[in-house]
PDB file of N, CA and C in Angstrom:
ATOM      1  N   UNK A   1     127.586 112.459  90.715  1.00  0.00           N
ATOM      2  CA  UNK A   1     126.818 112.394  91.940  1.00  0.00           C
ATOM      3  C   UNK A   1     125.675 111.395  91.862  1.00  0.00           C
ATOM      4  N   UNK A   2     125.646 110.633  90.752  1.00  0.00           N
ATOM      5  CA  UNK A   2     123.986 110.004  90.490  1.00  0.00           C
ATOM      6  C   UNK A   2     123.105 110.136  90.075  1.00  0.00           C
ATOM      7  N   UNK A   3     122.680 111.653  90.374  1.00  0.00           N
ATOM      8  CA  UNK A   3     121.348 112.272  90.136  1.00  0.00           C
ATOM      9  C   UNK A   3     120.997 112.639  88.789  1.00  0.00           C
ATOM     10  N   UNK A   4     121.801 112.329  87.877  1.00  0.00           N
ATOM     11  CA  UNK A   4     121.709 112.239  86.295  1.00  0.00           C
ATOM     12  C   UNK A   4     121.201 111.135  86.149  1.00  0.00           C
ATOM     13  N   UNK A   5     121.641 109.885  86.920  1.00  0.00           N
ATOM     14  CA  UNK A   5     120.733 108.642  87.065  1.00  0.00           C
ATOM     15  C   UNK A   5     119.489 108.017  87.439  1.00  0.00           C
ATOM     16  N   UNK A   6     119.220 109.305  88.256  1.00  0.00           N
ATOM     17  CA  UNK A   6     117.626 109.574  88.977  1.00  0.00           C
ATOM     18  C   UNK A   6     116.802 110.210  88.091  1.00  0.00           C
ATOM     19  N   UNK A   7     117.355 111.394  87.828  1.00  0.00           N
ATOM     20  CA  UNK A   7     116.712 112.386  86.876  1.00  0.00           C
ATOM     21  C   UNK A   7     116.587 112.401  85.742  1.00  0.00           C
ATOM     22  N   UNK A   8     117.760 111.666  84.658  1.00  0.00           N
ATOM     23  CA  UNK A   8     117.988 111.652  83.688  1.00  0.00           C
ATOM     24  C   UNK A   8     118.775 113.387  83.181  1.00  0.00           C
ATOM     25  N   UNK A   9     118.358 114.181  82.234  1.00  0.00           N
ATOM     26  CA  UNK A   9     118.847 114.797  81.807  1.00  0.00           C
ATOM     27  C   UNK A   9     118.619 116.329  82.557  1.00  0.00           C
ATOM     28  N   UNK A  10     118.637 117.348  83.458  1.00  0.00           N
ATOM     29  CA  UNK A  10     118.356 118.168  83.454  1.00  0.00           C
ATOM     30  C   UNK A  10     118.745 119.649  83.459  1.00  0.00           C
ATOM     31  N   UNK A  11     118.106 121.155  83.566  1.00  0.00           N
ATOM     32  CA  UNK A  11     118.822 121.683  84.109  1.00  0.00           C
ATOM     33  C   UNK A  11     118.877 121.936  85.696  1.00  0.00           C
ATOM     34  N   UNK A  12     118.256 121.457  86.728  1.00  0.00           N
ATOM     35  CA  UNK A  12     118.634 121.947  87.994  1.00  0.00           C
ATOM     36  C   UNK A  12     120.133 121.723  88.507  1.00  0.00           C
ATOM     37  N   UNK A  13     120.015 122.679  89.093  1.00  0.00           N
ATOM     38  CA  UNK A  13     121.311 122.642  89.744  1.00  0.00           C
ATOM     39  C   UNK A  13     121.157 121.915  91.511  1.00  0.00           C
ATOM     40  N   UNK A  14     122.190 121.012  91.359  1.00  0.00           N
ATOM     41  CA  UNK A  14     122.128 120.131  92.794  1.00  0.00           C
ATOM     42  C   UNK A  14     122.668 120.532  93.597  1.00  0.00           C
ATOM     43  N   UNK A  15     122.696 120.372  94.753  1.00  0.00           N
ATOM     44  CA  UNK A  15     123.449 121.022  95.695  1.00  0.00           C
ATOM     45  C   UNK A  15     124.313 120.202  96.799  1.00  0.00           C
ATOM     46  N   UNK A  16     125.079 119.639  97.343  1.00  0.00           N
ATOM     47  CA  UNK A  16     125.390 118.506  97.670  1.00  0.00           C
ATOM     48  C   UNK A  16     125.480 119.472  99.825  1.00  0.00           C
ATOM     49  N   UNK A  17     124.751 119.452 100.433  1.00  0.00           N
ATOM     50  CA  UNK A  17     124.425 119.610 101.585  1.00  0.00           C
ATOM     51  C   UNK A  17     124.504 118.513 102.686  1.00  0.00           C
ATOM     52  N   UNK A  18     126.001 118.511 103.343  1.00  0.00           N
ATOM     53  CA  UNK A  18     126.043 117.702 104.180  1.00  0.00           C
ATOM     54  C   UNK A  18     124.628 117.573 105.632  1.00  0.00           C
ATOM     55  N   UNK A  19     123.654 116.946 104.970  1.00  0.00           N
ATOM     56  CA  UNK A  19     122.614 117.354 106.356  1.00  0.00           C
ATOM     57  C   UNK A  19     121.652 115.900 105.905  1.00  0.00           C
ATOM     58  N   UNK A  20     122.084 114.995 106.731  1.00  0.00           N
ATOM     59  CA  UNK A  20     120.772 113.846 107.190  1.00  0.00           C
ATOM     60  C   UNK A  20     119.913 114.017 106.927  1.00  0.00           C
ATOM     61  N   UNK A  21     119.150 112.854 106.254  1.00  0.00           N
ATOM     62  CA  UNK A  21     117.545 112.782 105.493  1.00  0.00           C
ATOM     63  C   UNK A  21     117.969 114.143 104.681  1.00  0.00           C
ATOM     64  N   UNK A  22     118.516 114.869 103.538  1.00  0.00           N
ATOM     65  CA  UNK A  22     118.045 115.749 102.531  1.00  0.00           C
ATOM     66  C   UNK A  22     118.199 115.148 101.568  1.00  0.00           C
ATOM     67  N   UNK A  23     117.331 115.215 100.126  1.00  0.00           N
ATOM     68  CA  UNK A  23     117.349 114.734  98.763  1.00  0.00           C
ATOM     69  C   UNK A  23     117.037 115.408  98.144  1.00  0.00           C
ATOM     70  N   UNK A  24     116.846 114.951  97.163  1.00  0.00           N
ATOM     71  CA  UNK A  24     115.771 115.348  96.110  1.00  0.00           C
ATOM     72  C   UNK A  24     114.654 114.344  95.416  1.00  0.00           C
ATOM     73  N   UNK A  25     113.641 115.275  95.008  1.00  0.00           N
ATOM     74  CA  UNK A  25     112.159 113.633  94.293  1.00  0.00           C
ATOM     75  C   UNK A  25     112.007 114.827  93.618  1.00  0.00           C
ATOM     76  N   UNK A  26     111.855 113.621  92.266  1.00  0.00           N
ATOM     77  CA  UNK A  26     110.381 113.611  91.204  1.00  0.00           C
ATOM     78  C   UNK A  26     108.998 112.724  92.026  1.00  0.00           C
ATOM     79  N   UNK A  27     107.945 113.521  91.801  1.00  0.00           N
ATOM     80  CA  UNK A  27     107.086 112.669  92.361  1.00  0.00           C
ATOM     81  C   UNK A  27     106.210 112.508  91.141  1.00  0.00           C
ATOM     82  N   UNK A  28     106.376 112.636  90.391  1.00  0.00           N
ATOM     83  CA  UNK A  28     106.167 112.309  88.909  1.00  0.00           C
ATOM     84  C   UNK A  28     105.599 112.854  87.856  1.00  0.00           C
ATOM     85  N   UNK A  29     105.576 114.482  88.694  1.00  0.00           N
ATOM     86  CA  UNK A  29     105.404 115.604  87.924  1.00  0.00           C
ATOM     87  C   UNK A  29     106.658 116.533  86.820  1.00  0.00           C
ATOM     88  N   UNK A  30     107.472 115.765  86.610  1.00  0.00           N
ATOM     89  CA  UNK A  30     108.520 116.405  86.063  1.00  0.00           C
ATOM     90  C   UNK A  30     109.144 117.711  86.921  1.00  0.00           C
ATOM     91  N   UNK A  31     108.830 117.706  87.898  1.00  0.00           N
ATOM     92  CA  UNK A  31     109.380 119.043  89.079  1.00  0.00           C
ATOM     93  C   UNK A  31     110.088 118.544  90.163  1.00  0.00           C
ATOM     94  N   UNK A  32     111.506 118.464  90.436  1.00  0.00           N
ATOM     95  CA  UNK A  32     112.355 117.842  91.046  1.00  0.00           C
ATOM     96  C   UNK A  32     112.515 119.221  92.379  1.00  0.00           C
ATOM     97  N   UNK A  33     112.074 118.221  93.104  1.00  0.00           N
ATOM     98  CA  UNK A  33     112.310 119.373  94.506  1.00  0.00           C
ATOM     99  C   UNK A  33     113.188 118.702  96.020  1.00  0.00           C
ATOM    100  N   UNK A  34     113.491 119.585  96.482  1.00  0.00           N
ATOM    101  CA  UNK A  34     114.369 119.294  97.814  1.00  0.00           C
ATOM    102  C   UNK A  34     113.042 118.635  98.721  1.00  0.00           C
ATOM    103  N   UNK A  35     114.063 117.181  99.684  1.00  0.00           N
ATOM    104  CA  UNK A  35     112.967 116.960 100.491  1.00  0.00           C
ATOM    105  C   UNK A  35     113.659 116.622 101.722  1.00  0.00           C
ATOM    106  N   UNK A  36     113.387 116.527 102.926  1.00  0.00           N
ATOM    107  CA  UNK A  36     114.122 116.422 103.957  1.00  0.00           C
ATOM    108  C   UNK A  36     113.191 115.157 104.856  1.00  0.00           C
ATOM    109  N   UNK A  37     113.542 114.130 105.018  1.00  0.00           N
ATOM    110  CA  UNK A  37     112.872 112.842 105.844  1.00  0.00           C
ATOM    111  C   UNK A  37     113.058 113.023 107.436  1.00  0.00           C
ATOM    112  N   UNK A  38     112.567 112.145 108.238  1.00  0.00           N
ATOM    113  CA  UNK A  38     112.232 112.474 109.858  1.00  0.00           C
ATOM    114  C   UNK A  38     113.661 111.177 110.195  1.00  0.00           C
ATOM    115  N   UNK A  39     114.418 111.439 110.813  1.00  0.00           N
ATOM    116  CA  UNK A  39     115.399 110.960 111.355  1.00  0.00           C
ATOM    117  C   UNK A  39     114.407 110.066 112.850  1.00  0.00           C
ATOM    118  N   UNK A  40     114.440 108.571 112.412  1.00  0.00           N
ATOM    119  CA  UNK A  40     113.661 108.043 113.229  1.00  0.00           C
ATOM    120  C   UNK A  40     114.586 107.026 114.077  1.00  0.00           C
ATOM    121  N   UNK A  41     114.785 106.955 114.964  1.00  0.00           N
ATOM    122  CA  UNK A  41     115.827 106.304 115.690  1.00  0.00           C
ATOM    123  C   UNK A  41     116.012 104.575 115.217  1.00  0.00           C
ATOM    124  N   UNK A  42     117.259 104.079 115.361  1.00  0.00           N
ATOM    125  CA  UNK A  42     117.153 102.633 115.334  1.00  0.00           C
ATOM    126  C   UNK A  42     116.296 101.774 115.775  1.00  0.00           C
ATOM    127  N   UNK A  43     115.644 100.636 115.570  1.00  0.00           N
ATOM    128  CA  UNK A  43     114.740 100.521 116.472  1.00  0.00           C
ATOM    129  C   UNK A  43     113.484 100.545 116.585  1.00  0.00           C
ATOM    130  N   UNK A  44     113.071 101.765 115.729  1.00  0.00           N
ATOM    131  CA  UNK A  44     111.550 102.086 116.341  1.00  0.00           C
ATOM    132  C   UNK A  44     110.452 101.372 115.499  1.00  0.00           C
ATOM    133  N   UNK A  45     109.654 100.786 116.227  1.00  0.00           N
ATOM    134  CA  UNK A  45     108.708 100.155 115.672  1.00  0.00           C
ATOM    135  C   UNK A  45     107.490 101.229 115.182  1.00  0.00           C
ATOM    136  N   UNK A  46     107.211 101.043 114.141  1.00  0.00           N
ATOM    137  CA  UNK A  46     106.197 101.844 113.743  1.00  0.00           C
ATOM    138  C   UNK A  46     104.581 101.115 113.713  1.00  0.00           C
ATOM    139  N   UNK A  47     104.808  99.413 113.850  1.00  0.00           N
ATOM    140  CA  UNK A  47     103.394  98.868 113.992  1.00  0.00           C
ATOM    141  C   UNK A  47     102.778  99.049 114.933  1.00  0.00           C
ATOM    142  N   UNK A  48     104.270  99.465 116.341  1.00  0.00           N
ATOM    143  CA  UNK A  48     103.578  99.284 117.551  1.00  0.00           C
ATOM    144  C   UNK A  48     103.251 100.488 118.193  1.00  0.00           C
ATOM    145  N   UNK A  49     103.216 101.698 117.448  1.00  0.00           N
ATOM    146  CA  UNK A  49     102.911 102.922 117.576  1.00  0.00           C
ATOM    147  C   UNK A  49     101.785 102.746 116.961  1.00  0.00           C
ATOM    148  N   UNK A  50     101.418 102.236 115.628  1.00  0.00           N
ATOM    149  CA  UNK A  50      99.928 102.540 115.199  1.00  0.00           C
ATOM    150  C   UNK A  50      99.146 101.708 116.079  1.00  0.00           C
ATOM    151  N   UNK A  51      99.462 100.684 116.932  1.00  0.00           N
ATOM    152  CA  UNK A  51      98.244 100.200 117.142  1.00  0.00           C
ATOM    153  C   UNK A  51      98.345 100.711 118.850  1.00  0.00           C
ATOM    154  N   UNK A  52      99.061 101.224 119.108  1.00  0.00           N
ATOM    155  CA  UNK A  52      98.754 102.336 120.304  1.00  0.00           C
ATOM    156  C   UNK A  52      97.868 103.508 119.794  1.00  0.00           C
ATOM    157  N   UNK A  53      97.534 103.673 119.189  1.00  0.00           N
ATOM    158  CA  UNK A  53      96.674 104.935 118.879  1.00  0.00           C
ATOM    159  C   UNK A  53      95.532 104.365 118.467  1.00  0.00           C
ATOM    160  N   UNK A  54      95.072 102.759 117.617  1.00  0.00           N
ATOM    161  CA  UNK A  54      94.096 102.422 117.343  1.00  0.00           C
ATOM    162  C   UNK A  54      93.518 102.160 118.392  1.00  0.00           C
ATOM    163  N   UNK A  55      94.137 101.019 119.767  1.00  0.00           N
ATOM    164  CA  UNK A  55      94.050 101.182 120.835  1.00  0.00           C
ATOM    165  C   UNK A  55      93.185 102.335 121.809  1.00  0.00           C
ATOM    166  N   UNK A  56      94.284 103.405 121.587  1.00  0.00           N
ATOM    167  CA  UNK A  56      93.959 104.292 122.527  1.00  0.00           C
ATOM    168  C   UNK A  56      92.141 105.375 121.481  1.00  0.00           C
ATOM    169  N   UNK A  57      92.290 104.933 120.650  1.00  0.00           N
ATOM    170  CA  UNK A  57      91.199 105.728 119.577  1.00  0.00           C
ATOM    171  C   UNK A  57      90.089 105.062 120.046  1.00  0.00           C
ATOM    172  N   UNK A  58      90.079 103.139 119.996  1.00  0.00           N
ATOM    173  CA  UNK A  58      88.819 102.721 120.565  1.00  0.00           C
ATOM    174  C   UNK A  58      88.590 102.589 121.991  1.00  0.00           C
ATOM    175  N   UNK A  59      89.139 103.176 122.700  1.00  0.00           N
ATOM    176  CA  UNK A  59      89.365 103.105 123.910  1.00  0.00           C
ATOM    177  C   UNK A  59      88.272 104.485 124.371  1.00  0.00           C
ATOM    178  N   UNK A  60      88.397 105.692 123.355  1.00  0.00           N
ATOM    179  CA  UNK A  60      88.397 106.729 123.503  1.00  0.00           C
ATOM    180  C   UNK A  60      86.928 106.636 122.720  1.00  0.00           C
ATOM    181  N   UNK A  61      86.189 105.797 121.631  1.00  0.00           N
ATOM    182  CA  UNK A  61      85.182 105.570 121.590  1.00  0.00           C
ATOM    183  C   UNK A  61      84.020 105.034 122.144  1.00  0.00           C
ATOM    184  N   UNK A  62      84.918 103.879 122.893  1.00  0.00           N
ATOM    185  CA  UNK A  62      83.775 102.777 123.812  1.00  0.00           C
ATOM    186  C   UNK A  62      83.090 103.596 124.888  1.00  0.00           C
ATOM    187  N   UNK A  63      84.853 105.225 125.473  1.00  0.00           N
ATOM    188  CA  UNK A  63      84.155 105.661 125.931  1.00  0.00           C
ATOM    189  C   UNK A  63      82.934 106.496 126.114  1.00  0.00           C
ATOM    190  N   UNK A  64      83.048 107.072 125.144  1.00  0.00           N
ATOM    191  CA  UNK A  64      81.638 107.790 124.036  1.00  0.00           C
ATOM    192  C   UNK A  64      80.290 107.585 124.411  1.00  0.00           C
ATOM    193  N   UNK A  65      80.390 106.015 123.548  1.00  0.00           N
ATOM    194  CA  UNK A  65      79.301 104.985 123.316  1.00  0.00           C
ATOM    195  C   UNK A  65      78.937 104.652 124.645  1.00  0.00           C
ATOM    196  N   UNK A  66      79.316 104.534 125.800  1.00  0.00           N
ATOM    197  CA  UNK A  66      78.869 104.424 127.325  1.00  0.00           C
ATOM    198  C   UNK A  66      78.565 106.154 127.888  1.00  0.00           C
ATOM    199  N   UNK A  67      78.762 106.862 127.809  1.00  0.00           N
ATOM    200  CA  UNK A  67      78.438 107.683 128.044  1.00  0.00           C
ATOM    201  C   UNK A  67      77.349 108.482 127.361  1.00  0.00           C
ATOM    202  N   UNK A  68      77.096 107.528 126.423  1.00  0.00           N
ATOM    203  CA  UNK A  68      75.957 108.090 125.314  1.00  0.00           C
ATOM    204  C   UNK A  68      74.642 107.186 125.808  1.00  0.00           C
ATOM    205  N   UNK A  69      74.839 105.954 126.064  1.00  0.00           N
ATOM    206  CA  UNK A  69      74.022 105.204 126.399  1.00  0.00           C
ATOM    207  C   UNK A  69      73.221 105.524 128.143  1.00  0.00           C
ATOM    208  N   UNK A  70      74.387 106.179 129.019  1.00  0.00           N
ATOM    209  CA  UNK A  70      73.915 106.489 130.405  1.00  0.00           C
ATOM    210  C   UNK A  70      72.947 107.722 130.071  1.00  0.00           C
ATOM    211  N   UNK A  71      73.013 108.295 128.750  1.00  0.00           N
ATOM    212  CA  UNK A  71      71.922 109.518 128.399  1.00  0.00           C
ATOM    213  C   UNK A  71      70.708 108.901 127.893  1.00  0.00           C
ATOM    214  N   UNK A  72      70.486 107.932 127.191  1.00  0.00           N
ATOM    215  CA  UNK A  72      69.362 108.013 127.159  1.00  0.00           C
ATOM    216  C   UNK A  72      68.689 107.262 127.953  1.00  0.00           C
TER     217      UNK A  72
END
């Protein structure tokens, strides 16, 4: 299956689970655990999601900062 190639020698037992995004990681604790990833469509830009939120974050500050300023 590979995972002798990932893992090298161990005893866990693998499980071979037909189900999208499941694995297994070492994250470099010697503790090999099940992990399941976010099924993200073809396509999707992830730069243009963060900078919609940086966007919408300073957007959401300026408004702040004007409404802070009509106080004093």
């Amino acid at each position: 299956m590979g995972y002798g190639m990932m893992f090298g020698e161990t005893t866990k037992d693998f499980f071979l689970k037909q189900i999208k995004g499941r694995g297994y990681v070492d994250v470099g604790t010697s503790v090999i655990s099940e992990f399941y990833t976010p099924l993200v469509p073809k396509g999707h830009d992830f730069l243009k999601e963060i900078k919609k939120l940086i966007d919408s974050r300073q957007g959401v500050q300026a408004a702040c900062e004007a409404k802070a300023a009509e106080t004093d």
